[in-house]
PDB file of N, CA and C in Angstrom:
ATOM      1  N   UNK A   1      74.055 103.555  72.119  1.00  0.00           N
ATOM      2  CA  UNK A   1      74.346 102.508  73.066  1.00  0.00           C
ATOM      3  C   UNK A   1      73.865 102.932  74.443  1.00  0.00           C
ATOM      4  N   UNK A   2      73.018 102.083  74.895  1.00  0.00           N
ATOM      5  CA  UNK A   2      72.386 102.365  76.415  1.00  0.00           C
ATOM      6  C   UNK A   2      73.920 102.263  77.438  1.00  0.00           C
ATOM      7  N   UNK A   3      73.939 102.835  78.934  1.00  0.00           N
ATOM      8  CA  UNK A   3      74.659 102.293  79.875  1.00  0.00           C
ATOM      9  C   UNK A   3      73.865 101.767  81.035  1.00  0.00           C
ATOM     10  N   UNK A   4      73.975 100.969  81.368  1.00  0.00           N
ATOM     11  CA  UNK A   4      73.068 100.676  82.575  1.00  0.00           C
ATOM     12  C   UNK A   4      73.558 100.561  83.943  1.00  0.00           C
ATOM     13  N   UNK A   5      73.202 101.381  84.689  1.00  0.00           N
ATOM     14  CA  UNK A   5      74.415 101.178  86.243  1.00  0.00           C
ATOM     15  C   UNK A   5      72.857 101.246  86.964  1.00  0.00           C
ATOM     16  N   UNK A   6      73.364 100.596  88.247  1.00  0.00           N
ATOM     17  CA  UNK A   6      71.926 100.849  89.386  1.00  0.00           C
ATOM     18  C   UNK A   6      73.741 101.879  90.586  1.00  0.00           C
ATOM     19  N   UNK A   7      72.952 102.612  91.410  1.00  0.00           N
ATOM     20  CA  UNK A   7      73.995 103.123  92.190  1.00  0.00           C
ATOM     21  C   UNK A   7      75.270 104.100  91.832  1.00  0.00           C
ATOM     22  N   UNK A   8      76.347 103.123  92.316  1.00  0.00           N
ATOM     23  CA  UNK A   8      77.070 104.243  92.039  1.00  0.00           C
ATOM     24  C   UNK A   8      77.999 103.236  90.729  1.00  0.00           C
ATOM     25  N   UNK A   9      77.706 102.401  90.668  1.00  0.00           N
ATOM     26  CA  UNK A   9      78.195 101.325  89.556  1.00  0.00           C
ATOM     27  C   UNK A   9      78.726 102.337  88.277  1.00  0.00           C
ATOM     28  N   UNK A  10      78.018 103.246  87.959  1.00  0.00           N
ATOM     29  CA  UNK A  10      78.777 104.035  86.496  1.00  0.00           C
ATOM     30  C   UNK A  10      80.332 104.398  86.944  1.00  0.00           C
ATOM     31  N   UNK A  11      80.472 104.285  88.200  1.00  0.00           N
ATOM     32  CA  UNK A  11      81.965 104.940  88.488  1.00  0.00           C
ATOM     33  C   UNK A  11      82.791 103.837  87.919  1.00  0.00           C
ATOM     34  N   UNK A  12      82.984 102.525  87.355  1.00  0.00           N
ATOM     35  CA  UNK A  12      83.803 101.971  87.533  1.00  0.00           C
ATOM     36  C   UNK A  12      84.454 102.506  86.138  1.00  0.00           C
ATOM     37  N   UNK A  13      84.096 102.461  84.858  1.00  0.00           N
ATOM     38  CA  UNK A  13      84.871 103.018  83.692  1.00  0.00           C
ATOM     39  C   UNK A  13      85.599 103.960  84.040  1.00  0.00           C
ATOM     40  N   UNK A  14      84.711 105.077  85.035  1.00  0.00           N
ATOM     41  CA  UNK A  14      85.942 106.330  85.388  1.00  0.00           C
ATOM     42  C   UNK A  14      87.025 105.906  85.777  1.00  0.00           C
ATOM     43  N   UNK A  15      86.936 105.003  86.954  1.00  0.00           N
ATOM     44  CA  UNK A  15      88.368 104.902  88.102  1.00  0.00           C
ATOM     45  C   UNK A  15      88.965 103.984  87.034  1.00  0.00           C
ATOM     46  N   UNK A  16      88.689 103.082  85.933  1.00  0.00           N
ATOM     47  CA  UNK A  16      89.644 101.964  85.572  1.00  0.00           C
ATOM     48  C   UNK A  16      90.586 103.421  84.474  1.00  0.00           C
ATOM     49  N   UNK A  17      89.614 104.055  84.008  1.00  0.00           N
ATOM     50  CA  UNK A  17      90.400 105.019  82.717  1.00  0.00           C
ATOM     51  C   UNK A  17      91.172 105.591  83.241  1.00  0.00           C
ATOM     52  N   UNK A  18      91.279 106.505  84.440  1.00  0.00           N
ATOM     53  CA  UNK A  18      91.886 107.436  85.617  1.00  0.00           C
ATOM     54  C   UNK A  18      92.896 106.445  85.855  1.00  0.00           C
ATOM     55  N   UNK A  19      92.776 105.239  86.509  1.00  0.00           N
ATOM     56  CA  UNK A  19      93.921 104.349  87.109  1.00  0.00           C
ATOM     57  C   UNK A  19      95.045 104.358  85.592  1.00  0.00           C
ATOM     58  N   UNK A  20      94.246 103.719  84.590  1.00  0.00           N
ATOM     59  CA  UNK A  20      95.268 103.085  83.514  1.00  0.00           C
ATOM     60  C   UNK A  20      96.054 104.100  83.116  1.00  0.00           C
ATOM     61  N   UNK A  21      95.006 105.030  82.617  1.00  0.00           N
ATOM     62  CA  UNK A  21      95.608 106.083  82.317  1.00  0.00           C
ATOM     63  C   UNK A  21      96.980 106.831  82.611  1.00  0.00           C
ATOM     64  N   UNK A  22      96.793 107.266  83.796  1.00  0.00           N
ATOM     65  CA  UNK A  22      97.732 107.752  85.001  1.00  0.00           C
ATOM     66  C   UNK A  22      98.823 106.592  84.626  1.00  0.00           C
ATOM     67  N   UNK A  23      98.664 105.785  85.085  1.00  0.00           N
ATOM     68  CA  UNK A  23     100.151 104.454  85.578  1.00  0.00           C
ATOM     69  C   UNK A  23     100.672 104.387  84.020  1.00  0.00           C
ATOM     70  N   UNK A  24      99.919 104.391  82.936  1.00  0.00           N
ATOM     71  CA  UNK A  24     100.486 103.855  81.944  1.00  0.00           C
ATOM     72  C   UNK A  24     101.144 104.726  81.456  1.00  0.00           C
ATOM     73  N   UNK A  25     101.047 106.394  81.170  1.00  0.00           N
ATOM     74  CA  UNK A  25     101.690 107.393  81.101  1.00  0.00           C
ATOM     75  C   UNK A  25     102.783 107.443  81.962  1.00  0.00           C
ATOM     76  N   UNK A  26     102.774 107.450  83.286  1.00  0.00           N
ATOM     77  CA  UNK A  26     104.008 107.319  84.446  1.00  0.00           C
ATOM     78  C   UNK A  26     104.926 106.453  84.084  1.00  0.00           C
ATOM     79  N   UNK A  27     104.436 105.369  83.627  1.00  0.00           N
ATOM     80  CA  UNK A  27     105.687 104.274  82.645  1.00  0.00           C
ATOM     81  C   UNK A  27     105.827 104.352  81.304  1.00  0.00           C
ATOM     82  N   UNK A  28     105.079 104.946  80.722  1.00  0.00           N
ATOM     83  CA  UNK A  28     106.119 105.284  79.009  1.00  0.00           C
ATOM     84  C   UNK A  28     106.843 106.251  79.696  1.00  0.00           C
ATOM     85  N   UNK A  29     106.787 107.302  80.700  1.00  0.00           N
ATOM     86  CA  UNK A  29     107.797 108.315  80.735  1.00  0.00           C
ATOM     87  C   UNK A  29     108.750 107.739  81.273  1.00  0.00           C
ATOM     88  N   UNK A  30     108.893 106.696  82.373  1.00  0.00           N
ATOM     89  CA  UNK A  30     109.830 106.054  82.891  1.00  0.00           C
ATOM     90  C   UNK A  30     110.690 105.116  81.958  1.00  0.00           C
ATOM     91  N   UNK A  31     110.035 104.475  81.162  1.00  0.00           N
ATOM     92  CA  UNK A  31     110.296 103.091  80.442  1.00  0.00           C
ATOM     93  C   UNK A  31     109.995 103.464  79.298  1.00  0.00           C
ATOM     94  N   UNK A  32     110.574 104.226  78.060  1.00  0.00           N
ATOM     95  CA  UNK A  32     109.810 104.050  77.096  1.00  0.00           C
ATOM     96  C   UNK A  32     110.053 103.262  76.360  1.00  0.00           C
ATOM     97  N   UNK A  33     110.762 101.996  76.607  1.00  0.00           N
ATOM     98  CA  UNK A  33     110.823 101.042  75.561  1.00  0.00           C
ATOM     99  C   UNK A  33     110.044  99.905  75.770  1.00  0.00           C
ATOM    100  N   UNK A  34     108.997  99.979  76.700  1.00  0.00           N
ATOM    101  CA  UNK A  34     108.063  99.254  77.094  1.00  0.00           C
ATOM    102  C   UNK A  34     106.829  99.720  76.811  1.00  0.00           C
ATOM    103  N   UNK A  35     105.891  98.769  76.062  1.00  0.00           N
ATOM    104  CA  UNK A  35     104.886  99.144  75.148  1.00  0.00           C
ATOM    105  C   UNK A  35     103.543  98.697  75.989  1.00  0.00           C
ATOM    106  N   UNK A  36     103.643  97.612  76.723  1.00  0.00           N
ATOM    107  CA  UNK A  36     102.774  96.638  77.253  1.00  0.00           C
ATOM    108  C   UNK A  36     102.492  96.618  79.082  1.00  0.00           C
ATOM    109  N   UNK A  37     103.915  97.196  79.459  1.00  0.00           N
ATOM    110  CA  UNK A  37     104.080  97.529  80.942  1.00  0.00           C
ATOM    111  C   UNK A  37     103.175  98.573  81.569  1.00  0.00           C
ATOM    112  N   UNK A  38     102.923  99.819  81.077  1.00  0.00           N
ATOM    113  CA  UNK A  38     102.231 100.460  81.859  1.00  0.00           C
ATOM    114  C   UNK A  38     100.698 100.083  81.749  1.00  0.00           C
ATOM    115  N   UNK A  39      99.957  99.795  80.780  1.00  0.00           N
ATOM    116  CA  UNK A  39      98.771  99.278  80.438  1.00  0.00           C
ATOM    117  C   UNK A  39      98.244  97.702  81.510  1.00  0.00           C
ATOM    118  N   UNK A  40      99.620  97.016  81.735  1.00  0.00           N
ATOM    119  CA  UNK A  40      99.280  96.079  82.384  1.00  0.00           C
ATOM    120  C   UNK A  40      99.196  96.243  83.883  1.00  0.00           C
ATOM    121  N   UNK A  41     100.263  97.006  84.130  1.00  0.00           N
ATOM    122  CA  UNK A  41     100.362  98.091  85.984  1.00  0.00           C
ATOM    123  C   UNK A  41      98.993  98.390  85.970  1.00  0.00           C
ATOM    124  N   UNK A  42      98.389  98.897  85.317  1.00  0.00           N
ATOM    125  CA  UNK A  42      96.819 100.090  84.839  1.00  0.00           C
ATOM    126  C   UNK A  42      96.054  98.862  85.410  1.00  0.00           C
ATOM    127  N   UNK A  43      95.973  98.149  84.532  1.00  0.00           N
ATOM    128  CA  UNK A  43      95.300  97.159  84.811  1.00  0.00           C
ATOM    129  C   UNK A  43      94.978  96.562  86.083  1.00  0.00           C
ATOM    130  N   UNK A  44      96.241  96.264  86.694  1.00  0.00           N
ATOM    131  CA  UNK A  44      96.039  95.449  87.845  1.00  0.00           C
ATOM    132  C   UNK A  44      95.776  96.973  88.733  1.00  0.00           C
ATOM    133  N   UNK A  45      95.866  97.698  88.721  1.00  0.00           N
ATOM    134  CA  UNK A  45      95.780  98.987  89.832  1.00  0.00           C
ATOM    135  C   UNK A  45      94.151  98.570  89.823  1.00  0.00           C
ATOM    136  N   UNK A  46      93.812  98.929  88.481  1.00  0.00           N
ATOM    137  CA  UNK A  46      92.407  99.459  88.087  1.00  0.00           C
ATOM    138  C   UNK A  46      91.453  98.811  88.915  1.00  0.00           C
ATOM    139  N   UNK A  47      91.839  97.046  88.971  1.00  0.00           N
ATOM    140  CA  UNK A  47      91.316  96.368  89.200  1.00  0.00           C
ATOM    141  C   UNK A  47      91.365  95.837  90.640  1.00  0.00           C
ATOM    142  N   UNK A  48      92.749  96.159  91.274  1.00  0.00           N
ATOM    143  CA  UNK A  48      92.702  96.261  92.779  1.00  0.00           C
ATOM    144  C   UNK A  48      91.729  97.901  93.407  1.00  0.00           C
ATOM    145  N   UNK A  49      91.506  98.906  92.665  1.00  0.00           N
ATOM    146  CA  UNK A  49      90.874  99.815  93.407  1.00  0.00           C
ATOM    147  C   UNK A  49      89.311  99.656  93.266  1.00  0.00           C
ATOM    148  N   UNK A  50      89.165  99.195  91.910  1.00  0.00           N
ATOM    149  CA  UNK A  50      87.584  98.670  91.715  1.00  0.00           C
ATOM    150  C   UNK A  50      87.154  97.756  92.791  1.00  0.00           C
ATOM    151  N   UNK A  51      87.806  96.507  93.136  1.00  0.00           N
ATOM    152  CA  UNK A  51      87.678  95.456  93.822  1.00  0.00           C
ATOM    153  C   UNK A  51      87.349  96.348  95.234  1.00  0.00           C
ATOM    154  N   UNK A  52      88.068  97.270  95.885  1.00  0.00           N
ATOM    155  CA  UNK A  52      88.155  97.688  97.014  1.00  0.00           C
ATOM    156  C   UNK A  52      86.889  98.453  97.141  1.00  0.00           C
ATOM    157  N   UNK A  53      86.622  99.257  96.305  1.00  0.00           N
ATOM    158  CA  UNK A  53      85.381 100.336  96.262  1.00  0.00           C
ATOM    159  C   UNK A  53      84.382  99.412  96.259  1.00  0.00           C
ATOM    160  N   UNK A  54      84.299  98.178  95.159  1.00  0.00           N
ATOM    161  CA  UNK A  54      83.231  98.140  94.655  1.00  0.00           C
ATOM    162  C   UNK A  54      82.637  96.941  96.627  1.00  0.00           C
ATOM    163  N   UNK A  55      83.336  96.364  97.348  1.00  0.00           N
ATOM    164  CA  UNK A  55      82.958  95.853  98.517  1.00  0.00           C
ATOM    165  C   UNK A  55      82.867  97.154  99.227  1.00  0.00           C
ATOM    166  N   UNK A  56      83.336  98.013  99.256  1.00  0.00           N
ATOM    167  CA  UNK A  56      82.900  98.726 100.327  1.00  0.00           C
ATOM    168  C   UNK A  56      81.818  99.572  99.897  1.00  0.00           C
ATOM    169  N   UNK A  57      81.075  99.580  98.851  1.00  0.00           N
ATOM    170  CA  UNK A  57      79.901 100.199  98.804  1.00  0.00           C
ATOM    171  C   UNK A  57      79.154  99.408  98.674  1.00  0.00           C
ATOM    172  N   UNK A  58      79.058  98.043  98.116  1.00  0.00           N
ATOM    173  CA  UNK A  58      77.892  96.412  98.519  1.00  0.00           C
ATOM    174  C   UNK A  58      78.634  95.741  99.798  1.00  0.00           C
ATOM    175  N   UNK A  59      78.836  96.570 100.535  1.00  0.00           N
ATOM    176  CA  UNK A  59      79.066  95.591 102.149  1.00  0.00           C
ATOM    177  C   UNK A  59      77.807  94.982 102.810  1.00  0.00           C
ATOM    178  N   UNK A  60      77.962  93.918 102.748  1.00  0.00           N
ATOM    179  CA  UNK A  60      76.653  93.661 103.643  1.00  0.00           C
ATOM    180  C   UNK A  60      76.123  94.515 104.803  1.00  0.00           C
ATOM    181  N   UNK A  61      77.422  94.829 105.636  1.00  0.00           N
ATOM    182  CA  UNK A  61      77.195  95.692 106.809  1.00  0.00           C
ATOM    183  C   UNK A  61      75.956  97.068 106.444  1.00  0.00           C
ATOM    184  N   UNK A  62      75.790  97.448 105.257  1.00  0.00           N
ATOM    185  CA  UNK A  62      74.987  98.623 104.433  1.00  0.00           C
ATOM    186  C   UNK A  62      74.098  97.783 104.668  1.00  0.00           C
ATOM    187  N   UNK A  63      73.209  96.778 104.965  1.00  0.00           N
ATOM    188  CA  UNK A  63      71.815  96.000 104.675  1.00  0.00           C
ATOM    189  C   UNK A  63      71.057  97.070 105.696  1.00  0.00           C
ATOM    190  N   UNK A  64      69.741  96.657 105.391  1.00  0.00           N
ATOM    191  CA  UNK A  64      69.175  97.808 106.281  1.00  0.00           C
ATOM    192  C   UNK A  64      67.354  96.863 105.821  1.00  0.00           C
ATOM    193  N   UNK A  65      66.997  96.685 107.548  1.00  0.00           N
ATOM    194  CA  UNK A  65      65.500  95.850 107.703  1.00  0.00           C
ATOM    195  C   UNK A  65      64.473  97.281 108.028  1.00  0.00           C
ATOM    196  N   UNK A  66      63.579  96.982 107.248  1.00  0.00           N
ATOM    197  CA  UNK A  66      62.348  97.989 107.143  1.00  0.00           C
ATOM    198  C   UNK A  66      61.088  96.881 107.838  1.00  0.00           C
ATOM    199  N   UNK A  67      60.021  97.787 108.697  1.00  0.00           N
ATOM    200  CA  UNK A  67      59.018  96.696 109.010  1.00  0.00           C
ATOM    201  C   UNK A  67      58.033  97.454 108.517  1.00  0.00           C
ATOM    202  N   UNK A  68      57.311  96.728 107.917  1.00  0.00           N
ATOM    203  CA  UNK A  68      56.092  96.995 107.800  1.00  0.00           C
ATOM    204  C   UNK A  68      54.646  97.552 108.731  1.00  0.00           C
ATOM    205  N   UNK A  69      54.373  98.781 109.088  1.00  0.00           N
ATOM    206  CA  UNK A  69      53.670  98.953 110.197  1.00  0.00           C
ATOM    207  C   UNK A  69      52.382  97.788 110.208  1.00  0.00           C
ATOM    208  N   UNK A  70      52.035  98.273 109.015  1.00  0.00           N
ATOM    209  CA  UNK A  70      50.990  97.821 108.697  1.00  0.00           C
ATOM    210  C   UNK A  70      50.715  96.508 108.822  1.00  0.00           C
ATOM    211  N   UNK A  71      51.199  95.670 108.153  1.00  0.00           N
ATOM    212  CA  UNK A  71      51.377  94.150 108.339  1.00  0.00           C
ATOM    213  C   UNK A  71      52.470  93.513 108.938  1.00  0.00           C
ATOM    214  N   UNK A  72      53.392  93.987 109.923  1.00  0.00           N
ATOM    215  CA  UNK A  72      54.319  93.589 110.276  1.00  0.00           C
ATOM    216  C   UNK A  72      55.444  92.840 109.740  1.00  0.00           C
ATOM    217  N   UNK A  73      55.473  92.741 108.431  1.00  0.00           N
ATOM    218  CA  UNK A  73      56.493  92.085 107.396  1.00  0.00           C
ATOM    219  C   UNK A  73      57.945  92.654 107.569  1.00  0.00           C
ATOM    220  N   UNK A  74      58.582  92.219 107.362  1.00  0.00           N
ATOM    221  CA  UNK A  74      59.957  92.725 107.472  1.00  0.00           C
ATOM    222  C   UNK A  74      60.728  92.896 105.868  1.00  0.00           C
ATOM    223  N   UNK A  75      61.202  93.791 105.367  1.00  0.00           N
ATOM    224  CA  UNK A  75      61.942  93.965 104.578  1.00  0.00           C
ATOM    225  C   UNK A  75      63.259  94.228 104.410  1.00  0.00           C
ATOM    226  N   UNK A  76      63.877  93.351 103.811  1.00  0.00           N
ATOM    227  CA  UNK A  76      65.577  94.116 103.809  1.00  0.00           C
ATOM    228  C   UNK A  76      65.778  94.233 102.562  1.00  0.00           C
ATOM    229  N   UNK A  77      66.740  95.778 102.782  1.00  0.00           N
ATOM    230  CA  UNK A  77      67.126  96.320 101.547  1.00  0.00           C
ATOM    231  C   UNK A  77      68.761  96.353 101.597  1.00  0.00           C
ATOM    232  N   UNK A  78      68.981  96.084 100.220  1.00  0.00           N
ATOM    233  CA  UNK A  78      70.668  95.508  99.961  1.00  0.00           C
ATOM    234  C   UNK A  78      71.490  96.821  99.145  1.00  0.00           C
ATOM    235  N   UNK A  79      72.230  97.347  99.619  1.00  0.00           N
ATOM    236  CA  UNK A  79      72.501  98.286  98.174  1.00  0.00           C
ATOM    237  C   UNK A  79      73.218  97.204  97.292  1.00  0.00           C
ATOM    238  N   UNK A  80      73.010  98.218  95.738  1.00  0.00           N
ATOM    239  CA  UNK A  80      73.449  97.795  95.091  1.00  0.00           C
ATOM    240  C   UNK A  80      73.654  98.730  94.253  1.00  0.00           C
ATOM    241  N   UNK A  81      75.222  98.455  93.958  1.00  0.00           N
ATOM    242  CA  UNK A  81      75.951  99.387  93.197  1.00  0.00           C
ATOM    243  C   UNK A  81      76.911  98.517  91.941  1.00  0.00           C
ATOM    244  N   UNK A  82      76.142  98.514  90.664  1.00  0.00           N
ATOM    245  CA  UNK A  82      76.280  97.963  89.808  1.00  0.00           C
ATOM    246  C   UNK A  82      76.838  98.378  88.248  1.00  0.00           C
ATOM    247  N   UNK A  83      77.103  97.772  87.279  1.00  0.00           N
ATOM    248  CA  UNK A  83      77.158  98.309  85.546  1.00  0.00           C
ATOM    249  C   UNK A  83      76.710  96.975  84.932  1.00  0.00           C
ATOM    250  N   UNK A  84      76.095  97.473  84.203  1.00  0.00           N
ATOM    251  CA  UNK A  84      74.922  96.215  83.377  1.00  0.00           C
ATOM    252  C   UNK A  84      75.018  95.409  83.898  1.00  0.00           C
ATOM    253  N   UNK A  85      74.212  95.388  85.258  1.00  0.00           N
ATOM    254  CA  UNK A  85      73.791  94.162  85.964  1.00  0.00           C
ATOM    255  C   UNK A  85      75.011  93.218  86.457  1.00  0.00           C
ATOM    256  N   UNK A  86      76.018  93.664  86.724  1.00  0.00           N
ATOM    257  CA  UNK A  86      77.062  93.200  87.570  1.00  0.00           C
ATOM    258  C   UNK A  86      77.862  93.853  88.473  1.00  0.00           C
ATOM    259  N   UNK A  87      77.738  93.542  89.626  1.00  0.00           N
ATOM    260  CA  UNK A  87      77.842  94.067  90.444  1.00  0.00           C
ATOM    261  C   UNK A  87      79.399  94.714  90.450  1.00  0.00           C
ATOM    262  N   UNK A  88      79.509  96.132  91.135  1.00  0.00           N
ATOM    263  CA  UNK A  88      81.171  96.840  90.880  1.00  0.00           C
ATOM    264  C   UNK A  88      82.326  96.006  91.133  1.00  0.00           C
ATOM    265  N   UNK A  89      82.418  95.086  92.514  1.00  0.00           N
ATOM    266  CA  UNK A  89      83.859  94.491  92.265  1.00  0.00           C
ATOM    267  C   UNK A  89      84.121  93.619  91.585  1.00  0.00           C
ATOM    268  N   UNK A  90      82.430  92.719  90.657  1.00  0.00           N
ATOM    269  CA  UNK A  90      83.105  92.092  90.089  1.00  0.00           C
ATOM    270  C   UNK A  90      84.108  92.583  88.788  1.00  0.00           C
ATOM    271  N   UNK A  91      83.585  93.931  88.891  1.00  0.00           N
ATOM    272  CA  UNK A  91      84.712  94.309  87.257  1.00  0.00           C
ATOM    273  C   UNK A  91      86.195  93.817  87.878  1.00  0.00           C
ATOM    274  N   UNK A  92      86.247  93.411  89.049  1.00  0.00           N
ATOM    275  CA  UNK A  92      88.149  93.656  89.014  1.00  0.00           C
ATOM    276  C   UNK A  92      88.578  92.417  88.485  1.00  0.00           C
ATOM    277  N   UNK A  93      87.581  91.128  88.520  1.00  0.00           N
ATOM    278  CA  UNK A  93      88.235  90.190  87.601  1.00  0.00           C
ATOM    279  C   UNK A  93      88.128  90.122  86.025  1.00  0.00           C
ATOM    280  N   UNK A  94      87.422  91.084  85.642  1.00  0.00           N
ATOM    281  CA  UNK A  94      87.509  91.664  83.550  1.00  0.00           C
ATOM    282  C   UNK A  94      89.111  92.488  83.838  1.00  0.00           C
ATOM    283  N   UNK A  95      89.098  93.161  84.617  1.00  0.00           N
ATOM    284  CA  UNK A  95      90.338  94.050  84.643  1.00  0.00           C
ATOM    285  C   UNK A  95      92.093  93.187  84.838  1.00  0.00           C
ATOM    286  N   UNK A  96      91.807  91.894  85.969  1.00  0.00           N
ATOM    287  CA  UNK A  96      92.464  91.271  86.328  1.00  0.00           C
ATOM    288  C   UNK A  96      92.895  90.774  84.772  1.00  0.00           C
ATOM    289  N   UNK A  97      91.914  90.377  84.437  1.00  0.00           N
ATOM    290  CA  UNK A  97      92.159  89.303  83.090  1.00  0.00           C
ATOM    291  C   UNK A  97      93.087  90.284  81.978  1.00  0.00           C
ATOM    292  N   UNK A  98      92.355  91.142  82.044  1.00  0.00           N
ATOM    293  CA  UNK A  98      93.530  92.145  80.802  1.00  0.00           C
ATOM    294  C   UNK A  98      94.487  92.559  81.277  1.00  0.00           C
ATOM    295  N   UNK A  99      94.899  92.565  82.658  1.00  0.00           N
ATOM    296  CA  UNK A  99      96.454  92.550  83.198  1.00  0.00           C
ATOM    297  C   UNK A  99      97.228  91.443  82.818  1.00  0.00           C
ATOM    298  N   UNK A 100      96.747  90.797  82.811  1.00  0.00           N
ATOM    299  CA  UNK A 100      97.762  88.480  82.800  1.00  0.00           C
ATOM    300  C   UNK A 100      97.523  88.781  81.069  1.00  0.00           C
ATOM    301  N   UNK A 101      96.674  89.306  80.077  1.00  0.00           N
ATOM    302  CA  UNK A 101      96.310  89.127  78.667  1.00  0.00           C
ATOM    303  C   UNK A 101      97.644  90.047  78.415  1.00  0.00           C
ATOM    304  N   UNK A 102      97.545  91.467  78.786  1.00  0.00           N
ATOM    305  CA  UNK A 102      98.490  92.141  78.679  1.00  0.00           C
ATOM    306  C   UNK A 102      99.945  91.487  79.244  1.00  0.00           C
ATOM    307  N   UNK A 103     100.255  91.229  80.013  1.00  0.00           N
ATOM    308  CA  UNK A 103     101.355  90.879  80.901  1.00  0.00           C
ATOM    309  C   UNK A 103     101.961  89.370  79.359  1.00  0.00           C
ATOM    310  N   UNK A 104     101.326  89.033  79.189  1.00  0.00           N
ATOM    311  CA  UNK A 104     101.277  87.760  78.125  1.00  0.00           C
ATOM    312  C   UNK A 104     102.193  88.567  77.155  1.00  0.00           C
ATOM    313  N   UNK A 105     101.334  89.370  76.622  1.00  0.00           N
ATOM    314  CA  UNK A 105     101.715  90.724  75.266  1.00  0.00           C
ATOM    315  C   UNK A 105     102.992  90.860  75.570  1.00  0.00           C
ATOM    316  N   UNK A 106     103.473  91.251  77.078  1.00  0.00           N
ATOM    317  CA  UNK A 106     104.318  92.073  77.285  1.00  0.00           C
ATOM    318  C   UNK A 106     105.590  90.727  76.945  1.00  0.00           C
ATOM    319  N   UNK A 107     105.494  90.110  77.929  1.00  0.00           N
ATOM    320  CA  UNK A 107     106.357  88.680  77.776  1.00  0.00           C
ATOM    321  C   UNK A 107     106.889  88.204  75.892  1.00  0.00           C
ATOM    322  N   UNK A 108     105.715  87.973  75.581  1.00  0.00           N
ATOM    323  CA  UNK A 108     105.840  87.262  74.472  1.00  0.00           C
ATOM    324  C   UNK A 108     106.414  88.060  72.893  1.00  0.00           C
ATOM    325  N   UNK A 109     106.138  89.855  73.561  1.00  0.00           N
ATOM    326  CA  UNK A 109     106.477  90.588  71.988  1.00  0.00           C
ATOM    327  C   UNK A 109     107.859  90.643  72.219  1.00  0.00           C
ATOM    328  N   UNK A 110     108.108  91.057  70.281  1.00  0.00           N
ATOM    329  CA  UNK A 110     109.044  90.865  70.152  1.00  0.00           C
ATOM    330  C   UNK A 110     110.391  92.299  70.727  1.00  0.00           C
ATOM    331  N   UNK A 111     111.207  92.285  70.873  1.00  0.00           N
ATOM    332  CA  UNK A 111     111.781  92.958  71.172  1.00  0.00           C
ATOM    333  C   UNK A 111     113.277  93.569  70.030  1.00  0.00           C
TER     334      UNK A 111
END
């Protein structure tokens, strides 16, 4: 299986595994009769720190105009910090979604 990131975009699997990880362990030890709670905390963390990183490394403010000596053209360059061609914060709404999917789980199992 290929991965495809442009930038620093490969980071986002790390920080979502690191976030979930972490929170969801911190609540089975807290809660262990909750199966669905820490995975869904994970989630929304994952996806509020992705969201945050992933604008502050595609800030527009990063644009940057190159001129052309030669022909006087102007170029602007955008970073872009991506995973298969989507840009990093948008992962926080895949992440968002498996928080409310999870949060559903959590609500609806049985007890």
């Amino acid at each position: 299986m290929f991965i495809i990131w442009k930038g620093y975009g490969f980071l986002v699997p790390f920080i979502a595994a690191a976030i979930i990880g972490v929170i969801s362990v911190l609540c089975w030890q807290l809660f262990p009769n909750t199966v669905f709670l820490g995975p869904c905390l994970g989630s929304s963390g994952a996806a509020a720190a992705v969201w945050i990183i992933g604008n502050k490394f595609n800030s527009p403010a990063k644009n940057r105009v190159m001129i052309d000596k030669a022909s006087g053209q102007e170029f602007l360059f955008k970073p872009d910090h991506s995973l298969f061609f989507i840009k990093m914060q948008y992962w926080a709404f895949l992440f968002g979604a498996v928080a409310l999917f999870l949060l559903l789980a959590a609500i609806l199992a049985p007890k």
